[in-house]
Protein backbone atom coordinates (compact mmCIF):
# COMPACT_ATOMS: atom_id res chain seq x y z
CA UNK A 1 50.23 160.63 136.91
CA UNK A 2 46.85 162.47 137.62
CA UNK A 3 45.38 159.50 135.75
CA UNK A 4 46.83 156.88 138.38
CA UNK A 5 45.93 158.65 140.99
CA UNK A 6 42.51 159.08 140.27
CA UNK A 7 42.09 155.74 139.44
CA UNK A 8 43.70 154.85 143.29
CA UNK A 9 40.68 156.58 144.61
CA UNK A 10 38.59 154.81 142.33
CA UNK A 11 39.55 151.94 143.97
CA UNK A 12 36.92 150.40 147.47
CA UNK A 13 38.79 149.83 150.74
CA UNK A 14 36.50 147.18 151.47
CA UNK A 15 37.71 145.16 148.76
CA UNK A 16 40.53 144.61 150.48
CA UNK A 17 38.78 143.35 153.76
CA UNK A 18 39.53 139.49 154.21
CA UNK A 19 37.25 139.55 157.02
CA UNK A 20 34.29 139.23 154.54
CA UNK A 21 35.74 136.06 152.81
CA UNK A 22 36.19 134.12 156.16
CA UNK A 23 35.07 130.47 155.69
CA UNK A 24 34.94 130.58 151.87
CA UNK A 25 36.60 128.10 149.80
CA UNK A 26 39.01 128.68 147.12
CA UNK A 27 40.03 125.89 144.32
CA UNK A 28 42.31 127.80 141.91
CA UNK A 29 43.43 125.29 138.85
CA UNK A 30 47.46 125.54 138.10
CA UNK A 31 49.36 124.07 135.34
CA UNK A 32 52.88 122.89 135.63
CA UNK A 33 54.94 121.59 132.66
CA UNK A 34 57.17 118.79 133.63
CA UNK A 35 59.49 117.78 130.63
CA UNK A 36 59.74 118.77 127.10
CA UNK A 37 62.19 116.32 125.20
CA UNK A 38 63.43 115.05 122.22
CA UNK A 39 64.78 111.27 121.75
CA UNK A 40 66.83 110.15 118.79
CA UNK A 41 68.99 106.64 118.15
CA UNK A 42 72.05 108.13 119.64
CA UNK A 43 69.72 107.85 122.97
CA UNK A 44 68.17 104.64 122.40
CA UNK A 45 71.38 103.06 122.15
CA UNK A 46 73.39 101.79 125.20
CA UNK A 47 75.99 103.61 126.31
CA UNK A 48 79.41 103.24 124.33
CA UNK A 49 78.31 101.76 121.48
CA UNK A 50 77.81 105.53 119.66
CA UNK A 51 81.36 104.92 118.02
CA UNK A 52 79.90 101.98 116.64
CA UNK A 53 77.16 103.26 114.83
CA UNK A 54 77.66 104.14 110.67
CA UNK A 55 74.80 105.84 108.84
CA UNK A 56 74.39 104.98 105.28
CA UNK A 57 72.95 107.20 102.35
CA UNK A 58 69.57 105.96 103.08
CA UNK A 59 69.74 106.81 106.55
CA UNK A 60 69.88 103.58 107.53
CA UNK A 61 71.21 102.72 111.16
CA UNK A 62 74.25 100.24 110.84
CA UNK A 63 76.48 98.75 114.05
CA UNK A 64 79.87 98.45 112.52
CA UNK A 65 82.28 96.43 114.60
CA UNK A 66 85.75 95.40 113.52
CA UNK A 67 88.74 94.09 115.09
CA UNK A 68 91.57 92.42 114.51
CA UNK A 69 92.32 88.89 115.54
CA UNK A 70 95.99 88.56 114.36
CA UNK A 71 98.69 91.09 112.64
CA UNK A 72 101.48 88.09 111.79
CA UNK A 73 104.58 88.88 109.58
CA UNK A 74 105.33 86.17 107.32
CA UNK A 75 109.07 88.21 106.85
CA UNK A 76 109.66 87.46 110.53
CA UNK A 77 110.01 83.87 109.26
CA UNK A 78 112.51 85.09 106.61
CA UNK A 79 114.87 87.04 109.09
CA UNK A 80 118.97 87.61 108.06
CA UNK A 81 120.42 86.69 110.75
CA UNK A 82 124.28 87.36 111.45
CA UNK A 83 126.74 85.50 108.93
CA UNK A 84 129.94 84.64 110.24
CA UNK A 85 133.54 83.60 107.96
CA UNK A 86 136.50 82.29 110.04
CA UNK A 87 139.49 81.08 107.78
CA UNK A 88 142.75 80.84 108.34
CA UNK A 89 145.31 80.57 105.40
CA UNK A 90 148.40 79.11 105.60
CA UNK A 91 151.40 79.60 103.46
CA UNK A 92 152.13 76.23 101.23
CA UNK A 93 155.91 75.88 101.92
CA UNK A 94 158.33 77.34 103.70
CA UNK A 95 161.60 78.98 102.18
CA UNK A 96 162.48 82.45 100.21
CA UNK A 97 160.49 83.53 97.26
CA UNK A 98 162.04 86.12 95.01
CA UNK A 99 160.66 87.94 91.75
CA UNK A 100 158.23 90.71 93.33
CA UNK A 101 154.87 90.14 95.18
CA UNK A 102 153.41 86.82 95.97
CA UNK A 103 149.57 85.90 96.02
CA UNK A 104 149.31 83.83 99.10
CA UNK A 105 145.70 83.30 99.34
CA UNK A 106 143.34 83.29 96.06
CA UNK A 107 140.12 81.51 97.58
CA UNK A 108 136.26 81.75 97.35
CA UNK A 109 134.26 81.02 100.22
CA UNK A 110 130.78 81.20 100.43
CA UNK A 111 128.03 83.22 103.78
CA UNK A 112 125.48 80.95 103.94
CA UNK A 113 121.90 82.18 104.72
CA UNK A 114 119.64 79.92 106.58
CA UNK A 115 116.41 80.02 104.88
CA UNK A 116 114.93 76.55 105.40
CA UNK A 117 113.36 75.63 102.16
CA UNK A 118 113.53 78.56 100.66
CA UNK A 119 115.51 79.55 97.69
CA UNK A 120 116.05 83.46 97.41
CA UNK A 121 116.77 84.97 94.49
CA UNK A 122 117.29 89.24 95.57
CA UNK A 123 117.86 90.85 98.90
CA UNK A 124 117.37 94.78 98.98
CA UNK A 125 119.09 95.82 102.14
CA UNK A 126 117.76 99.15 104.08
CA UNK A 127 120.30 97.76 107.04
CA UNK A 128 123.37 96.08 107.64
CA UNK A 129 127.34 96.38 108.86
CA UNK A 130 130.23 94.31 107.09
CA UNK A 131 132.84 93.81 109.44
CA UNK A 132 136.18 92.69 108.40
CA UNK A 133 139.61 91.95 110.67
CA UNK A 134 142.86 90.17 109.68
CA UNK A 135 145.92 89.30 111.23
CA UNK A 136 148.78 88.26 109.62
CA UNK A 137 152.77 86.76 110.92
CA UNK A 138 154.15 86.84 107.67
CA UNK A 139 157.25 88.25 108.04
CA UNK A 140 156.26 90.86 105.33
CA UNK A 141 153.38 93.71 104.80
CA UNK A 142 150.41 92.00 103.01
CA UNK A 143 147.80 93.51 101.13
CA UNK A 144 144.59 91.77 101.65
CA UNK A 145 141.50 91.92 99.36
CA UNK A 146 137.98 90.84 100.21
CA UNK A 147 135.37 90.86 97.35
CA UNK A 148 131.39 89.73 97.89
CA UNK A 149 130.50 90.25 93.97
CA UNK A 150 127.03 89.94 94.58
CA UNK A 151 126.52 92.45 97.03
CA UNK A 152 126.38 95.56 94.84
CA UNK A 153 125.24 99.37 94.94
CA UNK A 154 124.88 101.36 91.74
CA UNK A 155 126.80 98.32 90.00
CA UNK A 156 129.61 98.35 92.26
CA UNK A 157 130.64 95.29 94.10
CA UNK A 158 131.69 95.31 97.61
CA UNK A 159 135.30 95.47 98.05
CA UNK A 160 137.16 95.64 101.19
CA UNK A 161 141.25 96.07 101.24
CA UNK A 162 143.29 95.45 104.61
CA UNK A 163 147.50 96.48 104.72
CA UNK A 164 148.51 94.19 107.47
CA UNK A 165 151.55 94.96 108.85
CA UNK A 166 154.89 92.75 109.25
CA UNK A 167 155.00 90.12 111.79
CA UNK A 168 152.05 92.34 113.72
CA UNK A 169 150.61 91.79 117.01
CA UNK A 170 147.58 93.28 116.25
CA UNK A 171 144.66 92.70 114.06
CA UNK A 172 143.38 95.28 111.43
CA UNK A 173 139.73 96.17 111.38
CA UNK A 174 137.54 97.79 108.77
CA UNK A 175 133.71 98.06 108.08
CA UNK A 176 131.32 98.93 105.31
CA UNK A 177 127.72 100.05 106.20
CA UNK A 178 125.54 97.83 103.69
CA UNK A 179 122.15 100.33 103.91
CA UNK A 180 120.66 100.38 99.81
CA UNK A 181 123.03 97.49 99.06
CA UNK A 182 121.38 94.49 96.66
CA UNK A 183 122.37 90.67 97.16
CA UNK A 184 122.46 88.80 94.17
CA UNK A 185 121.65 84.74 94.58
CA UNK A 186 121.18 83.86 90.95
CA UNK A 187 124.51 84.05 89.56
CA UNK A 188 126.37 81.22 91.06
CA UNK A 189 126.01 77.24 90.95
CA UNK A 190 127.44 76.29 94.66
CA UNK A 191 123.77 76.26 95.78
CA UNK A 192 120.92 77.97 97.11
CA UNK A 193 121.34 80.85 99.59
CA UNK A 194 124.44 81.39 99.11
CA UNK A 195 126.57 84.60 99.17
CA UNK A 196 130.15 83.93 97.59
CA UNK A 197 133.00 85.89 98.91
CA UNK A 198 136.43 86.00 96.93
CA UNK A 199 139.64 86.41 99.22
CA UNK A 200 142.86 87.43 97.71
CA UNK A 201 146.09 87.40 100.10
CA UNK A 202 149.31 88.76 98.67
CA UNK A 203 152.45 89.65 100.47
CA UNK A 204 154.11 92.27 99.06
CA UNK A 205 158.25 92.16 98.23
CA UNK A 206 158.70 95.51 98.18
CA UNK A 207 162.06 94.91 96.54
CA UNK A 208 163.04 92.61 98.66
CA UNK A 209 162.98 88.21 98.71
CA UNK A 210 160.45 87.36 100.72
CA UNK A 211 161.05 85.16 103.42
CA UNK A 212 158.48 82.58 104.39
CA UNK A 213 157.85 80.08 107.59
CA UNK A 214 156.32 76.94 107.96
CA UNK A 215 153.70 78.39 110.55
CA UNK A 216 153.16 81.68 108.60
CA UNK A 217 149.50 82.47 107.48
CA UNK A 218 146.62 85.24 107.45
CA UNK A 219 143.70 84.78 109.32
CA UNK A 220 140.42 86.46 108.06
CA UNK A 221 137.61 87.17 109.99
CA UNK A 222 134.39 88.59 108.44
CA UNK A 223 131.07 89.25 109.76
CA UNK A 224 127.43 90.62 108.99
CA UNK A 225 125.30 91.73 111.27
CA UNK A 226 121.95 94.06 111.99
CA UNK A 227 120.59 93.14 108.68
CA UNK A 228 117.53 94.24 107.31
CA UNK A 229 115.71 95.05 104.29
CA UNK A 230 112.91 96.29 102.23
CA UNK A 231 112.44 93.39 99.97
CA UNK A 232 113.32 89.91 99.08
CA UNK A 233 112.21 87.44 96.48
CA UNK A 234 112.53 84.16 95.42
CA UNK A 235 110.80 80.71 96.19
CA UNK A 236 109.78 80.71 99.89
CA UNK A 237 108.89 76.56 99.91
CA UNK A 238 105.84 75.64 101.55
CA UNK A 239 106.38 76.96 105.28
CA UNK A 240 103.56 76.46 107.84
CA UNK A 241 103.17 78.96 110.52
CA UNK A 242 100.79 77.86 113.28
CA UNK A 243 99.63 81.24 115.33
CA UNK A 244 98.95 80.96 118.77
CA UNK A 245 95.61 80.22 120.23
CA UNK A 246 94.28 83.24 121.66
CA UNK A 247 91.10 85.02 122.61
CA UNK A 248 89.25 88.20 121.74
CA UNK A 249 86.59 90.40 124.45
CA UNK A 250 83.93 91.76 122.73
CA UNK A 251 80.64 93.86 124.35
CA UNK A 252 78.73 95.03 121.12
CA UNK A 253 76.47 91.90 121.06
CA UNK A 254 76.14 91.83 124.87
CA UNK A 255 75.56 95.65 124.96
CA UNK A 256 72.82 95.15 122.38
CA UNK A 257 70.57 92.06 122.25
CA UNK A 258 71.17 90.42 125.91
CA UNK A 259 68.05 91.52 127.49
CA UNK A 260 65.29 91.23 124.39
CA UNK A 261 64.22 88.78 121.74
CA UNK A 262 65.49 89.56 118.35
CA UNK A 263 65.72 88.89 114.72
CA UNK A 264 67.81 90.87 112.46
CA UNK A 265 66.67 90.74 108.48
CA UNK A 266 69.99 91.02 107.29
CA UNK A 267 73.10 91.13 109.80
CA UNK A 268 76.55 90.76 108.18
CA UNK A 269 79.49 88.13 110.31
CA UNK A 270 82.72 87.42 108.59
CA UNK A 271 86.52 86.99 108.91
CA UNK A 272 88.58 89.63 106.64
CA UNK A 273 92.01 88.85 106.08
CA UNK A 274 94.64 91.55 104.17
CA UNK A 275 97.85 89.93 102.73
CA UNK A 276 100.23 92.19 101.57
CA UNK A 277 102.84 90.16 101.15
CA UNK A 278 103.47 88.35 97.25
CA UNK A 279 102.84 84.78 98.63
CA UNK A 280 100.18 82.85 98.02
CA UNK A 281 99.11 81.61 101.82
CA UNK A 282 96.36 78.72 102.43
CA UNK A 283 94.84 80.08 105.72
CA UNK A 284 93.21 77.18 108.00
CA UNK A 285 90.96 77.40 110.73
CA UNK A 286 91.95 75.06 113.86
CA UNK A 287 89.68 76.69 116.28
CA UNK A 288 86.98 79.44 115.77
CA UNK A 289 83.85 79.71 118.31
CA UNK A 290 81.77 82.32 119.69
CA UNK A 291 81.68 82.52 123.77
CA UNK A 292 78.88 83.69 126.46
CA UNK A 293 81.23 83.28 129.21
CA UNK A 294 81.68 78.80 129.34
CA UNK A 295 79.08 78.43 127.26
CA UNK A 296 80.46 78.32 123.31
CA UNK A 297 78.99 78.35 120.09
CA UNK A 298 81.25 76.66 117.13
CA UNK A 299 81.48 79.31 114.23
CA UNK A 300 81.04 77.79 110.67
CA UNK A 301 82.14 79.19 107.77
CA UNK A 302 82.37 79.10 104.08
CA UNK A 303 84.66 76.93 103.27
CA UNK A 304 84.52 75.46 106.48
CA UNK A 305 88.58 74.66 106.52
CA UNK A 306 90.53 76.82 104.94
CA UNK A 307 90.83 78.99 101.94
CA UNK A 308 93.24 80.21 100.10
CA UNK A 309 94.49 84.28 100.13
CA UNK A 310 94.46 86.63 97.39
CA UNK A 311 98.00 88.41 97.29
CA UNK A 312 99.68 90.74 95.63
CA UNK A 313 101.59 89.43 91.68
CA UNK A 314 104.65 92.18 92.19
CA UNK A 315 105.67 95.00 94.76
CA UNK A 316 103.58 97.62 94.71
CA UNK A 317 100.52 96.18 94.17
CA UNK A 318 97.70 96.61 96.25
CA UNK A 319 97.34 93.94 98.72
CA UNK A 320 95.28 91.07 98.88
CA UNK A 321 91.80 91.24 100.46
CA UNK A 322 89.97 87.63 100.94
CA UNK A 323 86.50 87.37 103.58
CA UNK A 324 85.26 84.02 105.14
CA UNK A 325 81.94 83.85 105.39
CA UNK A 326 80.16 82.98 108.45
CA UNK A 327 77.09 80.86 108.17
CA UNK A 328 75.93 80.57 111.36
CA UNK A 329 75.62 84.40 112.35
CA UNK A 330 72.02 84.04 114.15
CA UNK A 331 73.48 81.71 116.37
CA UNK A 332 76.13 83.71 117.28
CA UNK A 333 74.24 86.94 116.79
CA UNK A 334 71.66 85.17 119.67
CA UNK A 335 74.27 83.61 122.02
CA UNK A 336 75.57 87.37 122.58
CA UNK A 337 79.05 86.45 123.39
CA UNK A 338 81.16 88.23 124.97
CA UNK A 339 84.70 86.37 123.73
CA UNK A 340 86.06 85.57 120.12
CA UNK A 341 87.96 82.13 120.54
CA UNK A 342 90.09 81.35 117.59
CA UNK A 343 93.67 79.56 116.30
CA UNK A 344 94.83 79.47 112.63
CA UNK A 345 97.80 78.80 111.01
CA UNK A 346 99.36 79.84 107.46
CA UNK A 347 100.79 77.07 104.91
CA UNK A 348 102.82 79.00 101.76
CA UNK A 349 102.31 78.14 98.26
CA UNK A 350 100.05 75.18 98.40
CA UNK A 351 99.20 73.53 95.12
CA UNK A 352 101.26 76.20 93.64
CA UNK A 353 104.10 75.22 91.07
CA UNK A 354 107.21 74.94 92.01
CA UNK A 355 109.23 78.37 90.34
CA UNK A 356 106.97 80.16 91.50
CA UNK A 357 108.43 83.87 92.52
CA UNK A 358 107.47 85.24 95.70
CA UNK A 359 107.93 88.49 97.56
CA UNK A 360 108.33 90.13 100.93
CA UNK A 361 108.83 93.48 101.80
CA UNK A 362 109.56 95.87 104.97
CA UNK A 363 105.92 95.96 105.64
CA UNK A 364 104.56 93.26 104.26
CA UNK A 365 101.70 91.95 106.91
CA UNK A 366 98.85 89.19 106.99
CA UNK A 367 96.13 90.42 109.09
CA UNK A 368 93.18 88.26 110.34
CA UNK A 369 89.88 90.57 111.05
CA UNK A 370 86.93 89.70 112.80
CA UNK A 371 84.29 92.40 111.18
CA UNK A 372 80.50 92.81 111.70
CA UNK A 373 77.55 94.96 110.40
CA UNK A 374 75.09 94.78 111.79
CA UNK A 375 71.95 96.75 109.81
CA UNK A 376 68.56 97.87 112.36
CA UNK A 377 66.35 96.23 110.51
CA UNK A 378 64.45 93.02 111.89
CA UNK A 379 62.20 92.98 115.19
CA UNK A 380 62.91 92.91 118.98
CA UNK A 381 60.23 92.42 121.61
CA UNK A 382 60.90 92.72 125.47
CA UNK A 383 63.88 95.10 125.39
CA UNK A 384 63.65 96.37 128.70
CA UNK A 385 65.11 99.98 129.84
CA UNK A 386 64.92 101.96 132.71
CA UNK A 387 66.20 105.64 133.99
CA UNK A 388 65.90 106.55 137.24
CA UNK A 389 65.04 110.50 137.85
CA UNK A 390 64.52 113.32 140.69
CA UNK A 391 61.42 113.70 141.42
CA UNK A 392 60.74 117.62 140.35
CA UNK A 393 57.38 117.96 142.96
CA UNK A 394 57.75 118.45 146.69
CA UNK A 395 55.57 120.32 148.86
CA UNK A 396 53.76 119.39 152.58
CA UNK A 397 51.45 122.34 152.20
CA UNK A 398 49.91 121.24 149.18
CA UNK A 399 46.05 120.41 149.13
CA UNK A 400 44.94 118.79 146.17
CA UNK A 401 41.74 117.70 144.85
CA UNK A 402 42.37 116.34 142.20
CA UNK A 403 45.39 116.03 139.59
CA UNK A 404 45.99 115.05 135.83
CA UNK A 405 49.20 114.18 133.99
CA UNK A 406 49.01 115.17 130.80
CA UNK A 407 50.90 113.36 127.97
CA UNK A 408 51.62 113.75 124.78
CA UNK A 409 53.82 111.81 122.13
CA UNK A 410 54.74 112.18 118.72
CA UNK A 411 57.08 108.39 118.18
CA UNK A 412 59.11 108.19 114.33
CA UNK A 413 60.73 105.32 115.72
CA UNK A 414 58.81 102.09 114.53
CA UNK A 415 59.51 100.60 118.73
CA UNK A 416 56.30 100.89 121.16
CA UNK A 417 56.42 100.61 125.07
CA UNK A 418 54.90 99.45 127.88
CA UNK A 419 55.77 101.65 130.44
CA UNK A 420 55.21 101.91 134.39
CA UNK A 421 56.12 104.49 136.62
CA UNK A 422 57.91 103.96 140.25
CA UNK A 423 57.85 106.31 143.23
CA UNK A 424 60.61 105.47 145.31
CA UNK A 425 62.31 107.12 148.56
CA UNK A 426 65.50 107.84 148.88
CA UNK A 427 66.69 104.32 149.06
CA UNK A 428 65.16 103.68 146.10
CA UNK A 429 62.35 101.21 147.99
CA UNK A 430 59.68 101.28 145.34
CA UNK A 431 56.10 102.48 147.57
CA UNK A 432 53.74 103.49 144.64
CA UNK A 433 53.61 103.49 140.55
CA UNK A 434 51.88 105.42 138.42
CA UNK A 435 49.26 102.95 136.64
CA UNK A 436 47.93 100.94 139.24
CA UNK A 437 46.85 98.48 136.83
CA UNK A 438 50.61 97.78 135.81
CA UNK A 439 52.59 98.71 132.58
CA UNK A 440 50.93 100.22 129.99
CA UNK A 441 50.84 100.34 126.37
CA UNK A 442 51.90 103.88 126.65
CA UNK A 443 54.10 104.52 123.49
CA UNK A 444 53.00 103.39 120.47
CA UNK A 445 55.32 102.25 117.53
CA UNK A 446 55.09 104.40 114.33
CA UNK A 447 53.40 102.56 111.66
CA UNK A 448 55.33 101.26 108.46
CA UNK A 449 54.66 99.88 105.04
CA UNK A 450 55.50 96.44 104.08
CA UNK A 451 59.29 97.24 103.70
CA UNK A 452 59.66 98.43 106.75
CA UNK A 453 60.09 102.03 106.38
CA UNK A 454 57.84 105.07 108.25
CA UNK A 455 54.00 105.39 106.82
CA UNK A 456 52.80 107.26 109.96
CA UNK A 457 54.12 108.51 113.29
CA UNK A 458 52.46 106.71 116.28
CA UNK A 459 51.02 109.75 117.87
CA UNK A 460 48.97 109.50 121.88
CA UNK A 461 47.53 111.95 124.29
CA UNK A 462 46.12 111.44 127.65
CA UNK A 463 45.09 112.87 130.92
CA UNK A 464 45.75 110.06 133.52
CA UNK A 465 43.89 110.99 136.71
CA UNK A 466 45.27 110.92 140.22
CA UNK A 467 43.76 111.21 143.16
CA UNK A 468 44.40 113.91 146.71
CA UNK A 469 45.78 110.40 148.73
CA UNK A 470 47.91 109.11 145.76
CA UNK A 471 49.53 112.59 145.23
CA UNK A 472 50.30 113.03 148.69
CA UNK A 473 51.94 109.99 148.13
CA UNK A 474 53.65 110.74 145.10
CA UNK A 475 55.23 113.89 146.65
CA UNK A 476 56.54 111.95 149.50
CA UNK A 477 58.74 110.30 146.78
CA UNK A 478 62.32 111.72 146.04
CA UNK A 479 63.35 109.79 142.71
CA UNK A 480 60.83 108.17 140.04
CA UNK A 481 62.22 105.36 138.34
CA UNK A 482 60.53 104.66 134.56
CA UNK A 483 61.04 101.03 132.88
CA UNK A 484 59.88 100.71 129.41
CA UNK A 485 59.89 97.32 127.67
CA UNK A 486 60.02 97.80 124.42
CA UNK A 487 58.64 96.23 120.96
CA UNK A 488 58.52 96.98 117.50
CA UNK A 489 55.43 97.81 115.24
CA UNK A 490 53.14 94.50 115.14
CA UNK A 491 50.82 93.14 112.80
CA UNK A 492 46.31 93.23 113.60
CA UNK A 493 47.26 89.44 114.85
CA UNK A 494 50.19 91.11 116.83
CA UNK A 495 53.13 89.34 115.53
CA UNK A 496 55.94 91.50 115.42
CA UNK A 497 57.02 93.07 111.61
CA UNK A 498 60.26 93.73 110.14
CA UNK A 499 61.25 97.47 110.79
CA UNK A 500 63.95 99.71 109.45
CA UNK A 501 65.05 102.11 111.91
CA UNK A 502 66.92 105.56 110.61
CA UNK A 503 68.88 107.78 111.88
CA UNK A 504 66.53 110.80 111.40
CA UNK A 505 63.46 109.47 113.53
CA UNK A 506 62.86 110.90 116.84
CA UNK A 507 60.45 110.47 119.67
CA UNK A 508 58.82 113.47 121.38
CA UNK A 509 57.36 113.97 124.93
CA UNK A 510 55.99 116.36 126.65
CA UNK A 511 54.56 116.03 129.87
CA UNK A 512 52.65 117.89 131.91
CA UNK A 513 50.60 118.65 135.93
CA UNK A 514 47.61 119.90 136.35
CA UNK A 515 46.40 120.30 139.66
CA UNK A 516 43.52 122.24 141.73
CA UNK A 517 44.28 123.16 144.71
CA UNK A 518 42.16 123.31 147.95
CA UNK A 519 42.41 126.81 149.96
CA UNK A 520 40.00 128.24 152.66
CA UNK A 521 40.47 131.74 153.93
CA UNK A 522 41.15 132.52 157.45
CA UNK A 523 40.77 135.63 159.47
C-alpha cells in the first residue's frame, strides 16, 4: 500500500491537462476480427439433400437416391375368393324302407377355384371359415356327413357331421375355422382347380321302417369364405399384368446441377427390380422418360424392351434381384428433371416350359426401383451461390482514414470462386460492392494430381483497401449479400479437370477490419 501511494504522488497533474493537447490530431489504428469459419460438404450442399449423401471407405462423396416406382403383388392376381355348393338331394322313390338305416345321398361334388390359366397344385391356408347348413323334410332324423379329403391338417381330412332333425323347420349350421389347413389339387382327375367334396346323406331307422315321400330330400349348403394363405404352387400360365401409368417427383437433380455446367466421370442411373415371388416374370417397359417440367427426355436402357427377372427356385430362398441399365444417364443427369414418367407391365413364364412349378407366398412382392449414385467426381463451372448476412459494422461517429479487409483462406476443396460483395439497405436495394472492378477470383481451388485427388491446398491472403467515402458507405448498409460462382481446379490453358471431392476437405476463412481512425482533441 505505501508502495501505491507513493507512486500516486509520483504521478504530474499536468499530465492530465487536455488543455495542452487542444488542436492536436489523433489517428489510433484498431483491429476488428469479423468471422472465423470452417466450411465442409455438408455446407456446400443445398439444403435437404444431407440425407442423400453416403461416404465410402475412401472418403469419397456419393449422392445416393433411391425410390421406388412400383410395389405390385403378383398373389393379388391369385386371390381365393369365396366358393359356394348349393345341392339339393332328393329321395329316389317314394314308399317304406325297412332293414335299419338308409344312405340317401352318397355324392361327390367338386369347389371350383377360379384361377384363369393356372393349374395349382398346394394351397397352405393361414385363413379361412367352412360354413356348412342343411335342412332336411324327411320324415326321419338324418345324419349328414360332409368330407373335403384334400383339405387336411396333420393328415386329417376335413370332416363335418350335421343330425338334422325330423320333418324340421329349421336349418342346422356348423363351421370349421380352416387357419394351417393344406389343399391338395394333385390327387384327383375331374380337372384342374378343383377341390372335391364327398356328401353322404343317411336317414337313420332307429328301429323303426322308414317312411319316405315323393318330395322328401336334404338340401346342403356349403360355403368358404375369408381365405388366405401363406403359399401356393403350381403352374401359374402366362398371365400379363399391365401396371398403371404413373409418375414419380424427384428434386435431387434439380437441387444439384440446375444452375451450373457439369460433367460427372462416373454417375450411376438404373432400374432395380426385387422379385420375391418363385415365378419367372418378363418385365417390359411401355413408357420410361425423364421430365423438366413439359419438356421430356426418353430413357434408354439395356435391353431396351424388356428383360427377364431373376426369382427365387423354392420358398425360402432369397429373392431375385435384376438392374436395367440406363444408357443415356448424361442426358438425363443434364436435363435435371424433376418427374420420373414410367408404365410397365409383367408377362409370367415366358419361353419357360410348360410344368414348370411356381410359387407364391404371403409376402411375396415385385418391386420396381428407380436408384441413382451419383459419385463427386467430374467438373462444374458457373455454380452460382449466394448468402445474404447482417452487416456486423454500424457507427455515425466513425472517422476513418483509411481501412483494410484482411483475408485469409486455406481451400481443401478442389472448387475456386469468383466472388463479389453487395451492400444493401434494408430492402435489400444493392448501393455498393466490395470490388469495384466486379467478381473476383477470390478463392482458389486446391490443386490435384492427375486422378483427381488433393496435391496442395489453394491457400490466399490479402489486404483489400477501402477508402473514408466508401466506408461511410459501407456502414450505411444493414445486410451484405455475397455470391460466389463457383469452378473446379483448371488446367495452365484453363479447361476445367476432373476432381474428386471428399468428405474430409474443408475451406477456412477468416476475415478481418482494420481501420485508423481520425480524432482531434477539443477543449
Amino acid at each position: 500500500m505505501a508502495l501505491l501511494l507513493g507512486c500516486q504522488a509520483c504521478l504530474n497533474q499536468k499530465d492530465f491537462d487536455f488543455e495542452q493537447f487542444e488542436g492536436v490530431k489523433l489517428a489510433p489504428s484498431v483491429a476488428v476480427p469479423l468471422l472465423h469459419g470452417s466450411l465442409t460438404i455438408e455446407d456446400l450442399l443445398p439444403a435437404g439433400t444431407n440425407k442423400n449423401v453416403v461416404y465410402d471407405e475412401n472418403q469419397l462423396i456419393h449422392l445416393v437416391y433411391d425410390d421406388t416406382l412400383y410395389t405390385t403383388a403378383i398373389r393379388d392376381h391369385f386371390l381365393l375368393k369365396p366358393l359356394w355348393l348349393n345341392k339339393a338331394y332328393y329321395t329316389p322313390a317314394e314308399g317304406v324302407i325297412s332293414g335299419g338305416d338308409y344312405v340317401a345321398v352318397n355324392d361327390r361334388q367338386f369347389l371350383s377355384l377360379d384361377m384363369g390359366e393356372a393349374d395349382i397344385d398346394e394351397i397352405n391356408l393361414t385363413e379361412g371359415l367352412l360354413e356348412l347348413n342343411a335342412y332336411s323334410n324327411i320324415d326321419a332324423e338324418v345324419e349328414l356327413l360332409v368330407t373335403l379329403p384334400e383339405i387336411t391338417s396333420e393328415g386329417e381330412a376335413v370332416s363335418l357331421t350335421l343330425r338334422l332333425p325330423a320333418s324340421s323347420s329349421s336349418y342346422q349350421y356348423t363351421t370349421l375355422h380352416l387357419s394351417g389347413y393344406n389343399i391338395d389339387l394333385t390327387d384327383y382327375g375331374a380337372g384342374k382347380n378343383l377341390i372335391p367334396v364327398d356328401i353322404k346323406a343317411t336317414v337313420l331307422s332307429s328301429g323303426q321302417d322308414i317312411s319316405l315321400g315323393l318330395n322328401d330330400y336334404v338340401e346342403v349348403n356349403l360355403e368358404m369364405n375369408g381365405l388366405n394363405f401363406s403359399l401356393m404352387t403350381g403352374n401359374f400360365g402366362q398371365l400379363k399384368v399391365s401396371l398403371p401409368q404413373n409418375e414419380i417427383a424427384i428434386d435431387i437433380f434439380d437441387q444439384l446441377f440446375s444452375k451450373a455446367n457439369f460433367s460427372l466421370k462416373a454417375p450411376q442411373l438404373r432400374i432395380d427390380v426385387l422379385n420375391t415371388n418363385g415365378v419367372p416374370v418378363r418385365l417390359e417397359k411401355e413408357l420410361l422418360q425423364a421430365r423438366k417440367d413439359d419438356k421430356p427426355v426418353v430413357v434408354e436402357t439395356n435391353p431396351s424392351t424388356y428383360f427377364d427377372l431373376s426369382y427365387p427356385s423354392a420358398p425360402g430362398e432369397e429373392a431375385g434381384l435384376s438392374s436395367l441399365e440406363i444408357t443415356n444417364i448424361n442426358d438425363i443427369i443434364s436435363l435435371t428433371p424433376n418427374f420420373i414418367d414410367y408404365k410397365f407391365s409383367g408377362h409370367l413364364n415366358v419361353d419357360q416350359p410348360a410344368d414348370i412349378v411356381n410359387f407364391i407366398t404371403g409376402e411375396s412382392k415385385l418391386a420396381v426401383i428407380l436408384h441413382a449414385d451419383i459419385l463427386l467426381w467430374g467438373y462444374l463451372e458457373a455454380l452460382t451461390l449466394t448468402d445474404t448476412l447482417e452487416m456486423p459494422l454500424q457507427s455515425e461517429d466513425a472517422m476513418v482514414d483509411e481501412a483494410l479487409i484482411r483475408t485469409h483462406i486455406q481451400n481443401e476443396f478442389p472448387l475456386g470462386a469468383d466472388v463479389q460483395v453487395y451492400f444493401t439497405n434494408e430492402h435489400y436495394d444493392t448501393f455498393d460492392s466490395l470490388f469495384s472492378e466486379g467478381p473476383q477470383a477470390l478463392i482458389p481451388a486446391s490443386e490435384v494430381t492427375d486422378k483427381g485427388e488433393l496435391a496442395r491446398a489453394g491457400s490466399f491472403t490479402d489486404d483489400i483497401e477501402i477508402n473514408n467515402q466508401r466506408f461511410e458507405r459501407i456502414l450505411e448498409a444493414t445486410h451484405m449479400i455475397v455470391k460466389a460462382t463457383l469452378y473446379t481446379s483448371r488446367n495452365a490453358d484453363g479447361t476445367p479437370v476432373d476432381v474428386k471431392i471428399k468428405s474430409n476437405q474443408a475451406l477456412s476463412v477468416e476475415l478481418g477490419l482494420k481501420t485508423n481512425m481520425n480524432v482531434t482533441v477539443k477543449q
